[in-house]
Protein backbone atom coordinates (compact mmCIF):
# COMPACT_ATOMS: atom_id res chain seq x y z
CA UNK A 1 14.93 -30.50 -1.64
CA UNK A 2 13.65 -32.11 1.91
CA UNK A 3 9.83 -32.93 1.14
CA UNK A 4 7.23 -35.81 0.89
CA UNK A 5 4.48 -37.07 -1.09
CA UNK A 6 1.43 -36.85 0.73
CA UNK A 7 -2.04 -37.66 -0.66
CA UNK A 8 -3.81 -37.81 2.18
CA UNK A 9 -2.55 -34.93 4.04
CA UNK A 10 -3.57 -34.22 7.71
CA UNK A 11 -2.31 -34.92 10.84
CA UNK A 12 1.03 -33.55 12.54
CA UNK A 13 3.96 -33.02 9.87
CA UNK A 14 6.90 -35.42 10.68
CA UNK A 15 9.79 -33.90 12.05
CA UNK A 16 8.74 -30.86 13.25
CA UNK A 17 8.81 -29.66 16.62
CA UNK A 18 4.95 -30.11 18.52
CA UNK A 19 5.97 -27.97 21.09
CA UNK A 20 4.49 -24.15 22.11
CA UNK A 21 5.47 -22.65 19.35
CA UNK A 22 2.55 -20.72 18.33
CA UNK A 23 0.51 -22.04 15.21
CA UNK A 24 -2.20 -20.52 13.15
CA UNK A 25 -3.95 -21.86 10.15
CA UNK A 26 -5.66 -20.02 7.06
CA UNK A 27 -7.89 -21.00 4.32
CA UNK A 28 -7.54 -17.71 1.45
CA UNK A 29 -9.73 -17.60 -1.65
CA UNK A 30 -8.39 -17.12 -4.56
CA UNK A 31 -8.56 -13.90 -5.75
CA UNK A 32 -11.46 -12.46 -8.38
CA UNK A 33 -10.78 -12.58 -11.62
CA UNK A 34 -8.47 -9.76 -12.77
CA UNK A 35 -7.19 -9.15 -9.09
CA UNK A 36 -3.52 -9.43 -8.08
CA UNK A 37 -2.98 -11.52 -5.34
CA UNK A 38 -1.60 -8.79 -2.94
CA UNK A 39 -2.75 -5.03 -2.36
CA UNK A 40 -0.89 -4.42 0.10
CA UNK A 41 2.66 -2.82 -0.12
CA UNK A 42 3.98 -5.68 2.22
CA UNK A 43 1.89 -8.13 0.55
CA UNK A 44 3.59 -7.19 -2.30
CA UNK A 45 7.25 -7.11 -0.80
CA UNK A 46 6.38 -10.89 0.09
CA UNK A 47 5.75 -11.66 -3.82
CA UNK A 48 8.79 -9.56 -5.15
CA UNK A 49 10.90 -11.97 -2.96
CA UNK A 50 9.76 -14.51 -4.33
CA UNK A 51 9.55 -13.61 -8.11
CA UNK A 52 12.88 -11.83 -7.76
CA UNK A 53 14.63 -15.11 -6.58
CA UNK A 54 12.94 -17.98 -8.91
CA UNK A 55 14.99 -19.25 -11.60
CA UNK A 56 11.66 -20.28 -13.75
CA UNK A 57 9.39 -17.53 -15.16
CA UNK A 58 7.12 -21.37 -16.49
CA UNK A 59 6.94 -22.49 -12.75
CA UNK A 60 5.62 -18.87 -11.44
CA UNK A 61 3.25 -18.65 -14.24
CA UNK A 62 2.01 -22.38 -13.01
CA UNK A 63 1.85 -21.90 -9.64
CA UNK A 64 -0.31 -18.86 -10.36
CA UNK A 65 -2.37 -20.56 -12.18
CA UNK A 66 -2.36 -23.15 -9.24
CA UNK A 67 -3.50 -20.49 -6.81
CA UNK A 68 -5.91 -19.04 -8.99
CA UNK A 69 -7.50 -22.12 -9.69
CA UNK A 70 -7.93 -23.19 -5.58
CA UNK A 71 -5.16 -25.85 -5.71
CA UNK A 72 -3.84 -24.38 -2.38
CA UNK A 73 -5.49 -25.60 0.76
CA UNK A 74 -5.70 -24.95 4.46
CA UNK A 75 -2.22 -23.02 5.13
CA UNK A 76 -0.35 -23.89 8.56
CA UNK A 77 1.49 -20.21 9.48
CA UNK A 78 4.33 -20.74 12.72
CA UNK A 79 7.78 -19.18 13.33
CA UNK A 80 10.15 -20.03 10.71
CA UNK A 81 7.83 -21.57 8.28
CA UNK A 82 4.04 -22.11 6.10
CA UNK A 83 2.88 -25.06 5.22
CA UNK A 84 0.42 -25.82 2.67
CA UNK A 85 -0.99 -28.69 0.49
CA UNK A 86 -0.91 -28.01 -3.06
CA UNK A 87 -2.98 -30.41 -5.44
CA UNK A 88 -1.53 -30.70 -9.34
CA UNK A 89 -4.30 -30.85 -11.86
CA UNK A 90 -3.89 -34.51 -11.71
CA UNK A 91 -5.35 -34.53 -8.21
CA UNK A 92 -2.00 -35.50 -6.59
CA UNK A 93 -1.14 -34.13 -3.53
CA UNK A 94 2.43 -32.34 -2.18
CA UNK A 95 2.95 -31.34 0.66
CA UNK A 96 4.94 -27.62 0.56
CA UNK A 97 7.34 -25.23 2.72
CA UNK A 98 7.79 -22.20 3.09
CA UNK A 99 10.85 -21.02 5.20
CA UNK A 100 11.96 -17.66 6.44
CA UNK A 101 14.80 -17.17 9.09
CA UNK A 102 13.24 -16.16 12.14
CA UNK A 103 14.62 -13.06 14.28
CA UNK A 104 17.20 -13.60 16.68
CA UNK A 105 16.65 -12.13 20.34
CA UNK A 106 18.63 -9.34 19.99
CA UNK A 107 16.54 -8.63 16.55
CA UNK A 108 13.49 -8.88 18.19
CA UNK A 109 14.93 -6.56 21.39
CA UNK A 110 15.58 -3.42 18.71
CA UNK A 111 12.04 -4.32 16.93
CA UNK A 112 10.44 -4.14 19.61
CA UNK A 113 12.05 -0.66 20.82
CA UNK A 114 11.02 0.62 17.19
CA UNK A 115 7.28 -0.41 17.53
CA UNK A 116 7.29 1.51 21.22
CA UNK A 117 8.63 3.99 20.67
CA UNK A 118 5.86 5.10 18.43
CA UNK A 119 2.14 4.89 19.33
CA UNK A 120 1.42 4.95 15.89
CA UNK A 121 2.80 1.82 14.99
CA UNK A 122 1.28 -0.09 17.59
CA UNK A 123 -1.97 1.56 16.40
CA UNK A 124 -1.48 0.65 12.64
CA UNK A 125 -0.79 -2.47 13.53
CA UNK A 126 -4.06 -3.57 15.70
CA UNK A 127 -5.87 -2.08 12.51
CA UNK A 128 -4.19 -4.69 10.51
CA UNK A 129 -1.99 -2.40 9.00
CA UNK A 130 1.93 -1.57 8.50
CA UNK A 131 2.75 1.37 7.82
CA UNK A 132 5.68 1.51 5.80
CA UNK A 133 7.81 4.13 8.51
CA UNK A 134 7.45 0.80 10.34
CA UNK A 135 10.00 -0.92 7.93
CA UNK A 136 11.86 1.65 7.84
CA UNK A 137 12.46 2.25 11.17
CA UNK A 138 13.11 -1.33 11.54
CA UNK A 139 15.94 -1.13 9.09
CA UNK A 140 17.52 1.81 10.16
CA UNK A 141 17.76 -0.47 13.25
CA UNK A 142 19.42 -3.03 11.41
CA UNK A 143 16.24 -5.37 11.21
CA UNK A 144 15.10 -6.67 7.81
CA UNK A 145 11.77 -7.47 8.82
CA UNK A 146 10.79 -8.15 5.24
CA UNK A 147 11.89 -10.72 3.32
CA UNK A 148 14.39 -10.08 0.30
CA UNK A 149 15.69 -11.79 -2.87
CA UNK A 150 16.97 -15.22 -1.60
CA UNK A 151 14.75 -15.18 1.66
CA UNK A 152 11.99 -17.37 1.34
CA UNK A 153 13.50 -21.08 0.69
CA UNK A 154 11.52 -23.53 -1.02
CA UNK A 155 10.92 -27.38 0.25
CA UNK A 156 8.17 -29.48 -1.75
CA UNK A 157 7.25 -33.24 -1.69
CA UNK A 158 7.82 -32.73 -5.55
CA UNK A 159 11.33 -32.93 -5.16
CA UNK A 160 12.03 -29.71 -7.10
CA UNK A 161 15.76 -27.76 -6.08
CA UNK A 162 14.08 -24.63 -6.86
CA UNK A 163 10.72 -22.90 -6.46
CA UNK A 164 8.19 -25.19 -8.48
CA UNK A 165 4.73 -24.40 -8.97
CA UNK A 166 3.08 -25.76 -5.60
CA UNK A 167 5.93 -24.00 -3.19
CA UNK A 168 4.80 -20.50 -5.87
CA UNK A 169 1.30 -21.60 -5.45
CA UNK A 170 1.65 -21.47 -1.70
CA UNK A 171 3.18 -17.74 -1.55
CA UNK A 172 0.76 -16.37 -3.77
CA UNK A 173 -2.28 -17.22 -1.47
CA UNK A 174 0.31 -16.61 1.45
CA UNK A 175 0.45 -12.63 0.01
CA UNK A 176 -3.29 -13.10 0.04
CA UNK A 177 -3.45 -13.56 4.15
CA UNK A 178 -0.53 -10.96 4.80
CA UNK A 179 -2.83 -8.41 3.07
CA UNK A 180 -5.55 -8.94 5.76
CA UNK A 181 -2.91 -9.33 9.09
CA UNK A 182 0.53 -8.63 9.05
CA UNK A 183 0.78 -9.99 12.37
CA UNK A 184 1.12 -12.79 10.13
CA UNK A 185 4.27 -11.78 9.03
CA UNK A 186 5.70 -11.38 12.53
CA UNK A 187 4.19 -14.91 13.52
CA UNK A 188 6.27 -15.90 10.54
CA UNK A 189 9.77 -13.93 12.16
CA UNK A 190 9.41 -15.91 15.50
CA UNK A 191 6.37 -14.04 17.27
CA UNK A 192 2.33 -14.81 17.54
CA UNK A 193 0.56 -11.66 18.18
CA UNK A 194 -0.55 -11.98 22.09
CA UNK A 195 3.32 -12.67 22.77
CA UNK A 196 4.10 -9.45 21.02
CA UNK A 197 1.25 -7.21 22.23
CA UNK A 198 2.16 -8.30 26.15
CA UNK A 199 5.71 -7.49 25.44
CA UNK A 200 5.19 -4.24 23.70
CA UNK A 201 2.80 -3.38 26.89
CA UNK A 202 5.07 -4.24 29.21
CA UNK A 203 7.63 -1.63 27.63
CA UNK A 204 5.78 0.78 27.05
CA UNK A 205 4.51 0.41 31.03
CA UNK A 206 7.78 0.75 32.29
CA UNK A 207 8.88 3.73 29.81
CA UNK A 208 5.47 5.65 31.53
CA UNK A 209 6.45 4.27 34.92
CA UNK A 210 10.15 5.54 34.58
CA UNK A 211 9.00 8.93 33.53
CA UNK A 212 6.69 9.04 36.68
CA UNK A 213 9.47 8.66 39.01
CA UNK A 214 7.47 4.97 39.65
CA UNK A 215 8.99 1.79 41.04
CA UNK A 216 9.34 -0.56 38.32
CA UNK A 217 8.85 -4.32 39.61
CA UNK A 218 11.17 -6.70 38.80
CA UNK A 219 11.35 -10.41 36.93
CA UNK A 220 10.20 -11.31 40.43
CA UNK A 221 7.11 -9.27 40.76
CA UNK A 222 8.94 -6.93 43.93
CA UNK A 223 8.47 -3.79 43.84
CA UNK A 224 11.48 -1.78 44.08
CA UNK A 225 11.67 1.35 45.87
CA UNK A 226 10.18 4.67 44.21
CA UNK A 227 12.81 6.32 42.29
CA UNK A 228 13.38 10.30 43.22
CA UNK A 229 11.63 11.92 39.74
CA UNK A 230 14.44 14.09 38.56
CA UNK A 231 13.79 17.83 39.81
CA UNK A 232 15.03 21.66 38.15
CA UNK A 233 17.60 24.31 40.65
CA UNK A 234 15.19 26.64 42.38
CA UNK A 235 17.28 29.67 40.73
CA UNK A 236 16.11 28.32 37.02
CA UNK A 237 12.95 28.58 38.37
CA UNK A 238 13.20 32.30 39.35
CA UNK A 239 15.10 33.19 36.76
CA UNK A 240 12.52 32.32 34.02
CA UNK A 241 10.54 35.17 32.72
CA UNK A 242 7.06 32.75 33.47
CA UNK A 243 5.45 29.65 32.48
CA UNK A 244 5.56 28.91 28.90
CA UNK A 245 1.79 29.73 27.72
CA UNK A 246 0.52 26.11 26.70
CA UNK A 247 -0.90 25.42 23.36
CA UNK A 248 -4.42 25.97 21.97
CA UNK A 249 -6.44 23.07 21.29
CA UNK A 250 -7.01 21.96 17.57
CA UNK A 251 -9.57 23.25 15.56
CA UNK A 252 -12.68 21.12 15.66
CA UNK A 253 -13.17 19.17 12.21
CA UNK A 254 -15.71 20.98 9.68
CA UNK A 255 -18.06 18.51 8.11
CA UNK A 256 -18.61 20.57 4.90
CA UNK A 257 -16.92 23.92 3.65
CA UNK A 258 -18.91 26.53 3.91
CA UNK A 259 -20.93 28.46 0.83
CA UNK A 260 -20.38 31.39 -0.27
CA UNK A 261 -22.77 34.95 -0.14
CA UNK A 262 -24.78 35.28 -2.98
CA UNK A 263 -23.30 38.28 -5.00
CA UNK A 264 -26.92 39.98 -6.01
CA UNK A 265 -26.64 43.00 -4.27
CA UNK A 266 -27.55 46.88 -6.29
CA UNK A 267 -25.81 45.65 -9.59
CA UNK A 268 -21.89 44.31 -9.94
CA UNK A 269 -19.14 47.15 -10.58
CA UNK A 270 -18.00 47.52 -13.86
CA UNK A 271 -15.69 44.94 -14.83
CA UNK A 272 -16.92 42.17 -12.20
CA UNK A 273 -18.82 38.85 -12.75
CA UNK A 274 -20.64 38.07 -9.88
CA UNK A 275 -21.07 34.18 -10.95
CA UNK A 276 -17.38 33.32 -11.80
CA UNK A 277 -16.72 35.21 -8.57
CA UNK A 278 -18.79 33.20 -6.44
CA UNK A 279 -17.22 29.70 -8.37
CA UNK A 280 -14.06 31.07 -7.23
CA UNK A 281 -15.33 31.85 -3.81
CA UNK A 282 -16.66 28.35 -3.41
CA UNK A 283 -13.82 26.80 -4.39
CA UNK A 284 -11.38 28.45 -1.91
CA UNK A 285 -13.94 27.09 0.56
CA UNK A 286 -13.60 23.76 -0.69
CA UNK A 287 -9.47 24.06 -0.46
CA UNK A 288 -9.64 25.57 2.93
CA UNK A 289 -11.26 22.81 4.66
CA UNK A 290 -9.36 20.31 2.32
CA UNK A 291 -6.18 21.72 4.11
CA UNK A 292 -7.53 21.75 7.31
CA UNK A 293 -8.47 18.49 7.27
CA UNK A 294 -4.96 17.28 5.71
CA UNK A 295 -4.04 19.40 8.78
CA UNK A 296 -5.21 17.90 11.53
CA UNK A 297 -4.69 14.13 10.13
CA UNK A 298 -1.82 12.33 12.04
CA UNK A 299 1.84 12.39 10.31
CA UNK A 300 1.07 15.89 8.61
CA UNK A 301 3.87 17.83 10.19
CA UNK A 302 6.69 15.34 8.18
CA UNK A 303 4.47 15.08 4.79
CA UNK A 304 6.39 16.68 2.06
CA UNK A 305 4.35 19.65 1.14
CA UNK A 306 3.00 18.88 -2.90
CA UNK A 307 4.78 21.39 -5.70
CA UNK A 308 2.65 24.44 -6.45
CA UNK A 309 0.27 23.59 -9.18
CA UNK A 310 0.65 25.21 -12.84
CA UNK A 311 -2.33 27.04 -14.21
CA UNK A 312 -3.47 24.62 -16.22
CA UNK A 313 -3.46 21.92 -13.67
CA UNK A 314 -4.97 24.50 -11.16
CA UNK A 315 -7.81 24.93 -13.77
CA UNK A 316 -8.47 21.47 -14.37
CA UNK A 317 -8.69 20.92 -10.37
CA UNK A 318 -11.41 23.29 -10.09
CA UNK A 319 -13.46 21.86 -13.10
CA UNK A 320 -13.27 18.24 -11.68
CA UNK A 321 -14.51 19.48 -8.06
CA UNK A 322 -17.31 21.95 -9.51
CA UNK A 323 -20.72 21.18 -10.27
CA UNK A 324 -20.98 19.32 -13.70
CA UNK A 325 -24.80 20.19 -14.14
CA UNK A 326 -24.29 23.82 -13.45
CA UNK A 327 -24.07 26.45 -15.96
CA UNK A 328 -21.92 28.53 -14.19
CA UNK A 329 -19.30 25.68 -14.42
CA UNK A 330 -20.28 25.46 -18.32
CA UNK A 331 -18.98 29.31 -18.32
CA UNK A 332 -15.90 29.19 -16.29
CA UNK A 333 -14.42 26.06 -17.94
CA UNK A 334 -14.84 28.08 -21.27
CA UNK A 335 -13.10 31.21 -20.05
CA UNK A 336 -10.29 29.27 -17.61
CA UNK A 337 -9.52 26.76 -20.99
CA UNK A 338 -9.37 29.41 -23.27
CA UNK A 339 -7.02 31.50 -20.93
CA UNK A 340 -5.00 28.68 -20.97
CA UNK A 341 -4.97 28.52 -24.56
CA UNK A 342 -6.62 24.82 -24.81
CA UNK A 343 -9.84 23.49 -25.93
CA UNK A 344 -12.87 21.91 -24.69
CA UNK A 345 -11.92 18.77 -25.67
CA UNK A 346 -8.56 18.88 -23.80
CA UNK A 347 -10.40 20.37 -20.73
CA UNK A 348 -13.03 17.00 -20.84
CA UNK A 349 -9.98 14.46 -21.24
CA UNK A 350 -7.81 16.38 -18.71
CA UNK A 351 -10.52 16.68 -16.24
CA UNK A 352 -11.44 12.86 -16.69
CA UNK A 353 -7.67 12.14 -15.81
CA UNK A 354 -7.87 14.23 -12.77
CA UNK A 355 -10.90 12.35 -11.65
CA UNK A 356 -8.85 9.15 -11.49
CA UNK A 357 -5.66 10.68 -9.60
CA UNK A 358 -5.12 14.06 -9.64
CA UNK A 359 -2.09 15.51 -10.86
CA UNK A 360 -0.13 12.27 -11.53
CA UNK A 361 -2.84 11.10 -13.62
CA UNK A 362 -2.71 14.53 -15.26
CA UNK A 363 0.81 14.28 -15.95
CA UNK A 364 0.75 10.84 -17.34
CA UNK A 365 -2.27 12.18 -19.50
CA UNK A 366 -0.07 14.94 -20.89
CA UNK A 367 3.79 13.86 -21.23
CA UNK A 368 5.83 11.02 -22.92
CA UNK A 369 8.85 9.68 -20.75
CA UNK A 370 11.42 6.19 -21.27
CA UNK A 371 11.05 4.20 -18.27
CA UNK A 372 14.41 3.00 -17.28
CA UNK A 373 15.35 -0.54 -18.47
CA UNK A 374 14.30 -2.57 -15.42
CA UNK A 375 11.05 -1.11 -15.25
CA UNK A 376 9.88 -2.40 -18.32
CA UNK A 377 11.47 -5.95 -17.76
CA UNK A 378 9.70 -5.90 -14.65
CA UNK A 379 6.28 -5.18 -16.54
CA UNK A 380 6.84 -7.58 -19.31
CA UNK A 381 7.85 -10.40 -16.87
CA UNK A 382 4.17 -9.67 -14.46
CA UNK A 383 2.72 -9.13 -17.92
CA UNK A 384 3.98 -12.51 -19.37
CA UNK A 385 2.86 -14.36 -15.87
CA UNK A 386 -0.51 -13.07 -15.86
CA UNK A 387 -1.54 -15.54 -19.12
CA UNK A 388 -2.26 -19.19 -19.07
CA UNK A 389 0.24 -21.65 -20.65
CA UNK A 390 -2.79 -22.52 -23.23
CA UNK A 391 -3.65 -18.66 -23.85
CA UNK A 392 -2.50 -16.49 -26.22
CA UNK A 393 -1.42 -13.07 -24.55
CA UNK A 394 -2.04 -9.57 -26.60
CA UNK A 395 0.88 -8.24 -28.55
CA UNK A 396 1.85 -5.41 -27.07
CA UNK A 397 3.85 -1.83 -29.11
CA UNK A 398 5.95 0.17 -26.69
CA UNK A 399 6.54 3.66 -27.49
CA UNK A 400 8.18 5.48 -24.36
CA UNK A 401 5.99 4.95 -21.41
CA UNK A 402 2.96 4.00 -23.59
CA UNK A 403 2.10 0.69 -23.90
CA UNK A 404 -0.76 -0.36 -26.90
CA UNK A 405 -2.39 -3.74 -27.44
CA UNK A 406 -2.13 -4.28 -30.91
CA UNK A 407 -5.80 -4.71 -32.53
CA UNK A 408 -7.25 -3.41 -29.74
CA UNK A 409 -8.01 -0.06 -28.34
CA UNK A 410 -6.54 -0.59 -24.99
CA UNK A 411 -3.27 1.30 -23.99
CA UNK A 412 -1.42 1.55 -20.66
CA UNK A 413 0.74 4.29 -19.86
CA UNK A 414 3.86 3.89 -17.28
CA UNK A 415 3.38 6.83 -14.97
CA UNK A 416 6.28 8.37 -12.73
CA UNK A 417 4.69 7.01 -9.76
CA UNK A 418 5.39 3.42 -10.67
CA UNK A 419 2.08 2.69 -11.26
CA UNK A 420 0.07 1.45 -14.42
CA UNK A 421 -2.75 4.08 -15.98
CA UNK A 422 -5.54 2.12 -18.44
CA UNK A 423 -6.68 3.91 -21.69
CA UNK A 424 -8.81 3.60 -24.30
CA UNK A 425 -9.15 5.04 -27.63
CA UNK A 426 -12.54 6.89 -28.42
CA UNK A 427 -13.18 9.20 -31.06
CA UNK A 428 -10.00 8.59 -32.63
CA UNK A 429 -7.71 10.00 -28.77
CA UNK A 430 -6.74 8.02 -26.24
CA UNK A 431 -8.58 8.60 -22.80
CA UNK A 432 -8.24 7.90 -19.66
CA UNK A 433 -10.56 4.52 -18.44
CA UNK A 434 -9.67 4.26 -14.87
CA UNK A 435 -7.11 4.62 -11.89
CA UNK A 436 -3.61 3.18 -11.87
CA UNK A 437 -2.68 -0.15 -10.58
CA UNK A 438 0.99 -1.59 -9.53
CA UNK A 439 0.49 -4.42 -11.68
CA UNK A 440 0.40 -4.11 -15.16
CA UNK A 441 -1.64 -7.42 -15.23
CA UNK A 442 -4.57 -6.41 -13.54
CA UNK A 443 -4.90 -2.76 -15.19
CA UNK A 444 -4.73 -4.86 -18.30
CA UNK A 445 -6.81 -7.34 -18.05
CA UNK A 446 -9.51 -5.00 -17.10
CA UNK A 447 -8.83 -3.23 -20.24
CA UNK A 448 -9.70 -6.29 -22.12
CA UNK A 449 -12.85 -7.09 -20.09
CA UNK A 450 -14.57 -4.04 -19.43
């Protein structure tokens, strides 16, 4: 591989164009301890790249420990390439690329009619997010604006032909910055983020100005004269029955649902329960302006509307969101568990579960599934990284989706979200200790530390 040796780095990189291209540079810490290095779904595309395309599990698991242990310096971000100066645990210094094939102009032409045509993306993205529709869109449009296996190419002063641990080094803290500005990313694809903004305004300007019927100046800065706005045949006009009535505002937002009438009144009819009829009253309050507030959130006319809950699930939602302390809860749950022919004790662990992440975390609590074969060589391979050459990682029993750390009473459980659910034994049953992370790793590791 191209490269050089470089123990005193600083200064311009030989051979590299000096020009305008637009350069940024980034210092990221490394992250806490039991913390993956990216949160982010794209931060995360960035690393699957990587690990997906390295030859060397050893070299990954080095140049995480590299980036965990601050080896990586200040990181130089411009089209086409990051730079970064990676120091062994000798205290030599290499000097390591990064390179991703920028966008061509017609690329960047059909990204850039993607991003306007949706306000929403442009939003996301000045909030330092990408939404993944974003992608998506992109792709439909024949963009790849993520890298894939094979798309990040190695160069280090080390002289390795692969990835070796100071070019893996530099894309794990690299994941680290994309989590906190994608813009980064798009730097990285051929364009700094004032060059994009001022050409996404200038679209989206002369999309408003087109619908106006307004001149739209040209490269020269001359204005053009006004375009006729396109009109509708006088008889349409007459023939319509009348204006189309427009449409009501949106509901304001309700801070709080609202509580429920006391049911006191001369004595309750035969039959009736005044207190588990007031729970249930409260907690159709508590659904109703749950809904309405999924309602009026952007992107909830295209989100796939959830399965209708079971009873038992629908009884365990209404335990986790009542009152703990009350002792009308303390009645219900009885009545509700035993209608669903359970106990108390699978009412406390199912409840628990829900608390983490709702009916997933239920279902993972509750049922036994194989994962398919790459799904567990993807976990043992993050789980194998995640240990130091000089440590001894757990031993580890699979049984279906449940994973148990021998001599230990830690367990994860493979849920059919993708993600990673901690438990831990107590009382002689496994319960749930926490929410679900995408890396086995981390939800691990916290296992073992907590």
């Amino acid at each position: 591989m191209n490269g050089h040796h470089d123990d005193e780095p600083g200064g311009a990189y030989p051979g590299e164009d000096d020009g305008e291209a637009a350069v940024t540079v980034h210092i990221a810490p490394p992250p806490a301890g039991g913390r993956s290095f990216a949160t982010t779904w794209w931060g995360r595309a960035w690393l699957r790249a990587l690990e997906d395309t390295a030859l060397d599990a050893g070299q990954l698991r080095r140049g995480r420990r590299y980036a965990r242990e601050g080896a990586v310096g200040a990181m130089t971000v411009r089209p086409g390439r990051v730079t970064g100066v990676v120091r062994d645990p000798d205290g030599t210094s290499y000097r390591s690329d990064v390179l991703l094939q920028e966008l061509d102009e017609a690329a960047w032409d059909r990204l850039l009619e993607v991003v306007a045509d949706r306000a929403g993306h442009i939003a996301a993205l000045l909030d330092r997010d990408m939404p993944a529709e974003l992608a998506e869109d992109a792709a439909a449009a024949g963009v790849d604006l993520l890298p894939g296996i094979g798309d990040l190419e190695p160069e280090c002063g080390c002289d390795a032909w692969d990835h070796c641990p100071h070019t893996a080094a530099l894309c794990y803290q690299v994941a680290r910055v994309l989590d906190q500005d994608p813009f980064l990313l798009l730097l990285i694809r051929g364009r700094d983020e004032r060059t994009l903004l001022d050409e996404l305004q200038a679209r989206s300007a002369a999309r408003t100005a087109g619908r106006a019927g307004d001149a739209v100046p040209d490269a020269a800065g001359a204005s053009p004269e006004r375009r006729p706005v396109p009109g509708v045949p006088v008889a349409e006009v007459f023939a319509a029955a009348g204006p189309a009535a427009p449409l009501p505002e949106p509901p304001p937002p309700v801070p709080a649902p609202g509580r429920p009438p006391a049911l006191d009144g001369a004595g309750p009819a035969p039959g009736l329960d005044p207190a588990a009829l007031e729970f249930l009253a409260a907690d159709a309050a508590a659904r109703a302006h749950l809904m309405l507030r999924e309602a009026l959130a952007p992107g909830h006319a295209t989100a796939p509307v959830p399965p209708e809950p079971t009873r038992w699930q629908d009884a365990v939602r209404m335990i986790a969101r009542a009152d703990p302390d009350s002792p009308v809860t303390a009645a219900v749950a009885g009545r509700l568990t035993a209608g669903c022919g359970r106990g108390r004790t699978d009412l406390a662990r199912a409840v628990r579960a829900w608390e983490h992440g709702g009916a997933v975390a239920l279902t993972v609590l509750e049922e036994e599934w194989t994962p398919d074969a790459e799904a567990l060589a993807r976990a043992r391979a993050g789980l194998a990284a995640a240990w130091r050459e000089e440590e001894r990682p757990p031993r580890l029993r699979a049984t279906g989706n449940r994973w148990t750390a021998v001599g230990t009473d830690a367990q994860l459980r493979y849920g059919p979200d993708g993600r990673w659910w901690p438990y831990r034994k107590e009382r002689g049953s496994w319960w749930p200790a926490g929410p679900a992370d995408r890396d086995p790793a981390v939800a691990l590791a916290a296992l073992l530390t907590g």
